[in-house]
Protein backbone atom coordinates (compact mmCIF):
# COMPACT_ATOMS: atom_id res chain seq x y z
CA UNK A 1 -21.37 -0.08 62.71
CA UNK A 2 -21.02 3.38 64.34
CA UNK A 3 -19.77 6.22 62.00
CA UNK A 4 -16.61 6.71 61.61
CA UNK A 5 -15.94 10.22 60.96
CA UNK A 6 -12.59 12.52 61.36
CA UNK A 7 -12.97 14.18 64.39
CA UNK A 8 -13.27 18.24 64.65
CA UNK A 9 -13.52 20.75 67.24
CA UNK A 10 -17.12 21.35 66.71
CA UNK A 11 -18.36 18.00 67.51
CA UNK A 12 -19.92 18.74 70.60
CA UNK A 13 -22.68 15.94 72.13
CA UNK A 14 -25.70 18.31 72.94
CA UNK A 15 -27.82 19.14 70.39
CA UNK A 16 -30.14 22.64 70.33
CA UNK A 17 -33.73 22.39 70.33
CA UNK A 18 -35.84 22.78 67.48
CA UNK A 19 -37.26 25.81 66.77
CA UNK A 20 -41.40 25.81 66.20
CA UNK A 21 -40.93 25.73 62.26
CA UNK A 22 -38.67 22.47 62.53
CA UNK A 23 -41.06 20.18 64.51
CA UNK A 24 -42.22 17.26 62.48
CA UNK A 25 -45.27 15.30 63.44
CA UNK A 26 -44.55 11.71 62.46
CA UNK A 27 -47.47 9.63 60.21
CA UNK A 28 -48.69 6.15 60.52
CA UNK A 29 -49.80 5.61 57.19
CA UNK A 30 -51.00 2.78 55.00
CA UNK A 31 -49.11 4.02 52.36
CA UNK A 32 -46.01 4.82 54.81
CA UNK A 33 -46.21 1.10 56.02
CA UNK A 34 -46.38 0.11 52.52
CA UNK A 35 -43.22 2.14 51.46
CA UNK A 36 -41.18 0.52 54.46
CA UNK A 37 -42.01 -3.29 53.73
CA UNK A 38 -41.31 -2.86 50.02
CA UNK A 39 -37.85 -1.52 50.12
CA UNK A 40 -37.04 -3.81 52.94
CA UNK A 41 -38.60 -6.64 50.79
CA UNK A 42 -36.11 -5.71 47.78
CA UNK A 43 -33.22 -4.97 49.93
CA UNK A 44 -32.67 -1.90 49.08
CA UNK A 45 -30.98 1.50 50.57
CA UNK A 46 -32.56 4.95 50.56
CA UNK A 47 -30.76 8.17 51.70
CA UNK A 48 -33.50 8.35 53.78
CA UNK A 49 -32.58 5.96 56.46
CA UNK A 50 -28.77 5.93 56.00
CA UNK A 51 -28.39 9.23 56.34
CA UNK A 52 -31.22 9.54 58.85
CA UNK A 53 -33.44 12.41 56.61
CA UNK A 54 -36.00 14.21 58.87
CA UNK A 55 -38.36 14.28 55.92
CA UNK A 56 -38.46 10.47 55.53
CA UNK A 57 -41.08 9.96 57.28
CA UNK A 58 -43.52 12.80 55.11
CA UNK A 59 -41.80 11.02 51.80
CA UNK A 60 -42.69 7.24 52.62
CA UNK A 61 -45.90 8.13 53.44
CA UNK A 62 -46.44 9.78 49.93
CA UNK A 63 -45.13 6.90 48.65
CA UNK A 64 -41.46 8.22 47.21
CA UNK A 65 -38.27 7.33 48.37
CA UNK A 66 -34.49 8.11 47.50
CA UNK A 67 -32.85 5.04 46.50
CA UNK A 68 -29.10 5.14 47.72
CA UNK A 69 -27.14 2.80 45.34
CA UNK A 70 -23.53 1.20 45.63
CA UNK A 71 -24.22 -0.17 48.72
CA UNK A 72 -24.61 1.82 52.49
CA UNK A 73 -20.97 2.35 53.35
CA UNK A 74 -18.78 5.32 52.05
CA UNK A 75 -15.59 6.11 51.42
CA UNK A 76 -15.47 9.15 53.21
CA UNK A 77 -16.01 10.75 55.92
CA UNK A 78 -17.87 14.17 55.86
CA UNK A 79 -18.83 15.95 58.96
CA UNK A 80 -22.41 16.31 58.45
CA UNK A 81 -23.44 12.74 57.21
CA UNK A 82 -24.59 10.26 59.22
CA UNK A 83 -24.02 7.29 56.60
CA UNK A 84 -21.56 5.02 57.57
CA UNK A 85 -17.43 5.07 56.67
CA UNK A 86 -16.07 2.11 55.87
CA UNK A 87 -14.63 -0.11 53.32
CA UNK A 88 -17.33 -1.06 50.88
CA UNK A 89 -18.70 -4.23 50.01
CA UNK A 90 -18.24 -5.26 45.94
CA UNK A 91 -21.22 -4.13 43.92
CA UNK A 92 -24.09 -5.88 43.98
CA UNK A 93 -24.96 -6.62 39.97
CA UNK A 94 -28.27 -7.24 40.51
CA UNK A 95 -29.17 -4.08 42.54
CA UNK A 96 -30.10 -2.04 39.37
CA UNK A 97 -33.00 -4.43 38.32
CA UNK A 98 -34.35 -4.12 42.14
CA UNK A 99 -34.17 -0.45 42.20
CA UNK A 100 -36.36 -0.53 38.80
CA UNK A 101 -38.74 -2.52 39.95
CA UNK A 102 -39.13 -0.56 43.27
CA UNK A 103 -39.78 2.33 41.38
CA UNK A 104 -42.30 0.24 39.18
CA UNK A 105 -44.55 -0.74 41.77
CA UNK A 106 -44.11 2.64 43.30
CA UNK A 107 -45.71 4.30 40.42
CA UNK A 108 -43.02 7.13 40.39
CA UNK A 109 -43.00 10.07 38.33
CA UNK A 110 -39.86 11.55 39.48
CA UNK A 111 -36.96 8.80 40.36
CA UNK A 112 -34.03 10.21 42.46
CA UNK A 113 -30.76 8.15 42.56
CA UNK A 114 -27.68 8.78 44.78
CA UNK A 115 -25.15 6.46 45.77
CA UNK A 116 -22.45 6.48 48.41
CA UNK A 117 -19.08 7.54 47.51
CA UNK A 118 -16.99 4.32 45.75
CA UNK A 119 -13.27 5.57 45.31
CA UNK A 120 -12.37 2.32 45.93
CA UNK A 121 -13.64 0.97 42.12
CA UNK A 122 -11.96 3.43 39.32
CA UNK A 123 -14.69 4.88 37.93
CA UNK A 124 -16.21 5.92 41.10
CA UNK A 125 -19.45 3.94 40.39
CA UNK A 126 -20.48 5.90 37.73
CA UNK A 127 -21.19 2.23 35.41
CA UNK A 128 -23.21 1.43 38.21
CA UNK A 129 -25.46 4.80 38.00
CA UNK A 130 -25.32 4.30 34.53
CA UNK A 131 -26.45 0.86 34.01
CA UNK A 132 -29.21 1.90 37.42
CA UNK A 133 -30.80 4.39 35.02
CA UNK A 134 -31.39 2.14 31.97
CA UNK A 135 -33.02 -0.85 34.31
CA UNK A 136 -35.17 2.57 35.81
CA UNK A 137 -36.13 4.35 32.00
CA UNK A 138 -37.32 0.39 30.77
CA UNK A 139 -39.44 0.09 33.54
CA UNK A 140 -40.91 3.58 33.63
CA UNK A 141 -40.14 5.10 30.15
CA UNK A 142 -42.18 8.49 31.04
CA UNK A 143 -40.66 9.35 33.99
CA UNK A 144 -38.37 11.90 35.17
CA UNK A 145 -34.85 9.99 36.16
CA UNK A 146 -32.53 12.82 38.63
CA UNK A 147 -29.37 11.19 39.79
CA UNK A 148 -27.46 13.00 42.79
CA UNK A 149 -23.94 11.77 42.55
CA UNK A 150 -20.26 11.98 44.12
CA UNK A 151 -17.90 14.25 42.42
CA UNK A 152 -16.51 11.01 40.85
CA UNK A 153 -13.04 13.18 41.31
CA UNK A 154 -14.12 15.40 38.95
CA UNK A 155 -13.54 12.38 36.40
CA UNK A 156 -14.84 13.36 32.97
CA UNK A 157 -15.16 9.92 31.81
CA UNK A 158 -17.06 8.89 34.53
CA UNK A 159 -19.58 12.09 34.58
CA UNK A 160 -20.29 11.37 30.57
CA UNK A 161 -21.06 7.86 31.39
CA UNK A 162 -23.84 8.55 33.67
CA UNK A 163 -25.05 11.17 31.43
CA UNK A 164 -25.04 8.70 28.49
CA UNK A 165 -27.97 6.60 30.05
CA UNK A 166 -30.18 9.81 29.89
CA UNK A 167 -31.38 11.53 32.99
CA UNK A 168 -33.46 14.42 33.24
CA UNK A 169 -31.37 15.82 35.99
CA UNK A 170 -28.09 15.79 37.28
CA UNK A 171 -27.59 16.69 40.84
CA UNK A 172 -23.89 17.47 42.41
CA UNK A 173 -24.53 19.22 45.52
CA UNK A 174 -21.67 21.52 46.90
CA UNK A 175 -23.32 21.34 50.30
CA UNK A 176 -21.60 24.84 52.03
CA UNK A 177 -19.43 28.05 51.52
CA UNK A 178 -15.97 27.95 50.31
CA UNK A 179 -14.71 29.11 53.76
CA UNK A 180 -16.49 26.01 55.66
CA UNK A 181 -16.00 22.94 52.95
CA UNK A 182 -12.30 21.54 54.44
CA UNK A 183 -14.31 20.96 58.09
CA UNK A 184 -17.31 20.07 56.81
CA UNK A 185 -17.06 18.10 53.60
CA UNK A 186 -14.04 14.69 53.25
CA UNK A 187 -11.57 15.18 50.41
CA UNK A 188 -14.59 17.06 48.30
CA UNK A 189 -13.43 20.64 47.66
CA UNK A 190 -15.55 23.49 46.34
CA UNK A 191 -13.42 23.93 43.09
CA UNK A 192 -13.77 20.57 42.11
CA UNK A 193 -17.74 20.58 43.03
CA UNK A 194 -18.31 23.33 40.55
CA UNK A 195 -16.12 21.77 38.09
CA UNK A 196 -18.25 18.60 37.71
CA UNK A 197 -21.47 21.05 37.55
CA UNK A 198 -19.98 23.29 34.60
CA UNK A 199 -18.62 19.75 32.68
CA UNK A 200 -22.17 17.64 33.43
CA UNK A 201 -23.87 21.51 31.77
CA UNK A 202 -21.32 20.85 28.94
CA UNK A 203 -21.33 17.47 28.23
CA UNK A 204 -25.25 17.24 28.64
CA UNK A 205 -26.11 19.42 26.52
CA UNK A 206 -29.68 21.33 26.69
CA UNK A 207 -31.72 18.15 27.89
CA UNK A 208 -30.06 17.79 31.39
CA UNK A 209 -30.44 20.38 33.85
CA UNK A 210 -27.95 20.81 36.94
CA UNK A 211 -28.64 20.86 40.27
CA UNK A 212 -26.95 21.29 43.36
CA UNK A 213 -27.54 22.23 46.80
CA UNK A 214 -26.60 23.90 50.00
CA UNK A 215 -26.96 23.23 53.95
CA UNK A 216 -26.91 26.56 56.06
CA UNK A 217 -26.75 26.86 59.89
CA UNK A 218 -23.24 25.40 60.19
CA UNK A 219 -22.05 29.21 60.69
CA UNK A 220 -22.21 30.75 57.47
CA UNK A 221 -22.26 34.23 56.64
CA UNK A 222 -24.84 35.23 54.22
CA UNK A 223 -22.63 37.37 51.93
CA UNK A 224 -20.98 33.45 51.91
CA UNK A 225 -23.68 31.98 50.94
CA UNK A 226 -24.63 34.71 48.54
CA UNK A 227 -20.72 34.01 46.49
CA UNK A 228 -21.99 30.29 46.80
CA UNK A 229 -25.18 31.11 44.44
CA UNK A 230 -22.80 33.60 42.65
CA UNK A 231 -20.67 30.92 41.46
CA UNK A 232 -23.49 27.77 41.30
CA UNK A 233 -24.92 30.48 37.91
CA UNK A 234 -21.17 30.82 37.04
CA UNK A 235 -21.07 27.02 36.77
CA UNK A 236 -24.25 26.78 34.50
CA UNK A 237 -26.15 25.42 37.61
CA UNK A 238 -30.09 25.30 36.84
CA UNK A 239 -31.85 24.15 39.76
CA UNK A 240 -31.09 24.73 43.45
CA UNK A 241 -32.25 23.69 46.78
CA UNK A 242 -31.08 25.42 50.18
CA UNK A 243 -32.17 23.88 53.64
CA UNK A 244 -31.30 23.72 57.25
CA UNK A 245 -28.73 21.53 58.88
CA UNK A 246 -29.77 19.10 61.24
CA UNK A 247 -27.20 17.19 63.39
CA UNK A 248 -27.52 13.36 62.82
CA UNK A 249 -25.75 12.11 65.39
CA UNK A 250 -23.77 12.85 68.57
CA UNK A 251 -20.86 12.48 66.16
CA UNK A 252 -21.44 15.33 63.84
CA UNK A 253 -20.78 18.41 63.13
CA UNK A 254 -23.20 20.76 65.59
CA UNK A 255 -25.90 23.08 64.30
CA UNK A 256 -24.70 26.89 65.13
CA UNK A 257 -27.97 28.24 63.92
CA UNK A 258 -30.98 27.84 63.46
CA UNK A 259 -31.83 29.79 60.02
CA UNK A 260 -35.58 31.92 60.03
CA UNK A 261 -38.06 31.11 57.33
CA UNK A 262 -37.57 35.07 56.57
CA UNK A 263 -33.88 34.19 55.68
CA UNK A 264 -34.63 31.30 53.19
CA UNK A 265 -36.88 33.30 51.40
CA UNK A 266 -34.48 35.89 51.16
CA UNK A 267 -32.04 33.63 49.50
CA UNK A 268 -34.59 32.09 47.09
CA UNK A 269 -35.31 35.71 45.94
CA UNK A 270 -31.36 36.31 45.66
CA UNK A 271 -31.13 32.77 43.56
CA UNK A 272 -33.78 33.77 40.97
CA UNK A 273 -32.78 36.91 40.36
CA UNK A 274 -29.43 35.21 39.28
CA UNK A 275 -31.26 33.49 36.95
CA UNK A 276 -32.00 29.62 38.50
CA UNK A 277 -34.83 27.77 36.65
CA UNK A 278 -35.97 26.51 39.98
CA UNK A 279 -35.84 27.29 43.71
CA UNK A 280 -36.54 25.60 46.74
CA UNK A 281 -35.38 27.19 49.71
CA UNK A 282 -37.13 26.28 53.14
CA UNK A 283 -35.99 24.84 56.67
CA UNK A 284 -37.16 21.34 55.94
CA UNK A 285 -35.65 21.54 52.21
CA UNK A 286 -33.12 18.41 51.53
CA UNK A 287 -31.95 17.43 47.86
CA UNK A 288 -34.61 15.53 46.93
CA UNK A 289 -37.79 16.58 48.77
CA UNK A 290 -40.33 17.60 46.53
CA UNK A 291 -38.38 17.17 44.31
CA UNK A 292 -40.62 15.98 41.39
CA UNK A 293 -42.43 19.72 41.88
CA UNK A 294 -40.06 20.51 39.02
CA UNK A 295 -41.10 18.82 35.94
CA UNK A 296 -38.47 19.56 33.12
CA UNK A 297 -40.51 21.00 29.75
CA UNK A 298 -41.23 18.13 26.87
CA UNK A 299 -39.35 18.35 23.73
């Protein structure tokens, strides 16, 4: 099923050419192999593939994945995913045993969770993250469990339920500026995004530690993104990732710049000088790519 996103002006079909720092040489690993038939032998979704990450490749063959729960078709239509919109299929009960025992037999230290947006069920899916994260926690008790989630319409019942199953980490990314989210992001607004940051802080308490992150190169300004980090700290935001856009498909929203390695760094300065516990900040940078290079202290 092709994409069925809400058209924009930008869409164009040609695509700009990597710059030197972009190029990815794809692996042919054992362990990359291994990766592929394992998921495929659970049935189960990864934001990798759905949402066609450049970085899968690098990930499977280190033997981590992204498991994308609630099924592989959203409710919505943003301008820079590649996942499919459509209506969703019901919840599949079973899926939060398979993602467990995935991560099992993976060996993971560091579990990442995201799902697809579900406002078509009233809590947004947030039962289903829960009861994902218990199944996860039995079969790996000592390891880090980060979920990246919808904004659940800034629901606080729903955020407190998947922060009553107990992950390390909880991930809302508010993906660009203020001036760019009504063309780039569907029915998300930047308001609401840092709302369900500052109430996941609050009802977490000190054991979970926010996250979000941002895409640049969809014509930003940096003073933009600078209010963006600005208001991330405002929101009690601990961890924060910042990486380049990449066009998915014909069908998306176009790159309008490539951004320099110089200019990441510059913005991973700006973040911890604001005070984030953690920075990644790179051209290849997505949500969950390295992510288990933070490890949250013991205690």
């Amino acid at each position: 099923m092709s994409p069925t996103h809400t058209s924009s002006p930008r869409i164009i079909a040609s695509r700009r050419r990597l710059p030197e720092w972009l190029r990815i040489r794809l692996p042919t690993t054992e362990s990359y192999a291994h990766t592929r038939t394992l998921l495929g032998e659970l049935k189960l979704h990864t934001v990798c593939e759905s949402a066609r990450c450049p970085n899968h490749w690098e990930c499977w063959s280190k033997g981590t994945a992204t498991f994308m729960i609630g099924g592989d078709r959203c409710t919505r239509a943003c301008g820079f995913c590649a996942i499919d919109t459509a209506k969703p299929l019901p919840l599949d009960e079973r899926e939060p045993q398979r993602v467990a025992e995935a991560a099992r037999r993976m060996r993971l230290r560091h579990v990442v969770i995201t799902a697809v947006a579900r406002d078509d069920v009233p809590d947004g899916g947030a039962e289903h993250f829960h009861r994902t994260i218990r199944e996860v926690r039995q079969a790996l008790p000592g390891a880090v469990i980060e979920v990246l989630t919808p904004d659940f319409r800034d629901s606080d019942a729903s955020i407190a339920r998947v922060l009553a199953a107990g992950p390390q980490v909880f991930n809302h990314n508010l993906e660009t500026v203020r001036r760019l989210t009504p063309e780039v992001r569907s029915r998300a607004t930047y308001d609401r995004s840092l709302s369900v940051l500052r109430k996941a802080k609050r009802l977490g308490g000190p054991r979970v530690y926010t996250k979000s992150g941002l895409m640049v190169g969809l014509g930003e300004r940096p003073d933009e993104v600078s209010e963006a980090l600005r208001d991330l700290r405002s929101a009690g935001c601990d961890l924060l990732t910042v990486g380049q856009y990449l066009q998915p498909t014909k069908q998306n929203l176009p790159v309008l710049e490539f951004v320099t390695p110089d200019q990441f760094a510059a913005y991973a300065g700006e973040a911890r000088e604001l005070g984030f516990l953690h920075v990644a900040s790179g051209p290849k940078v997505r949500s969950s790519y390295h992510a288990d290079d933070f490890r949250p202290p013991r205690g």
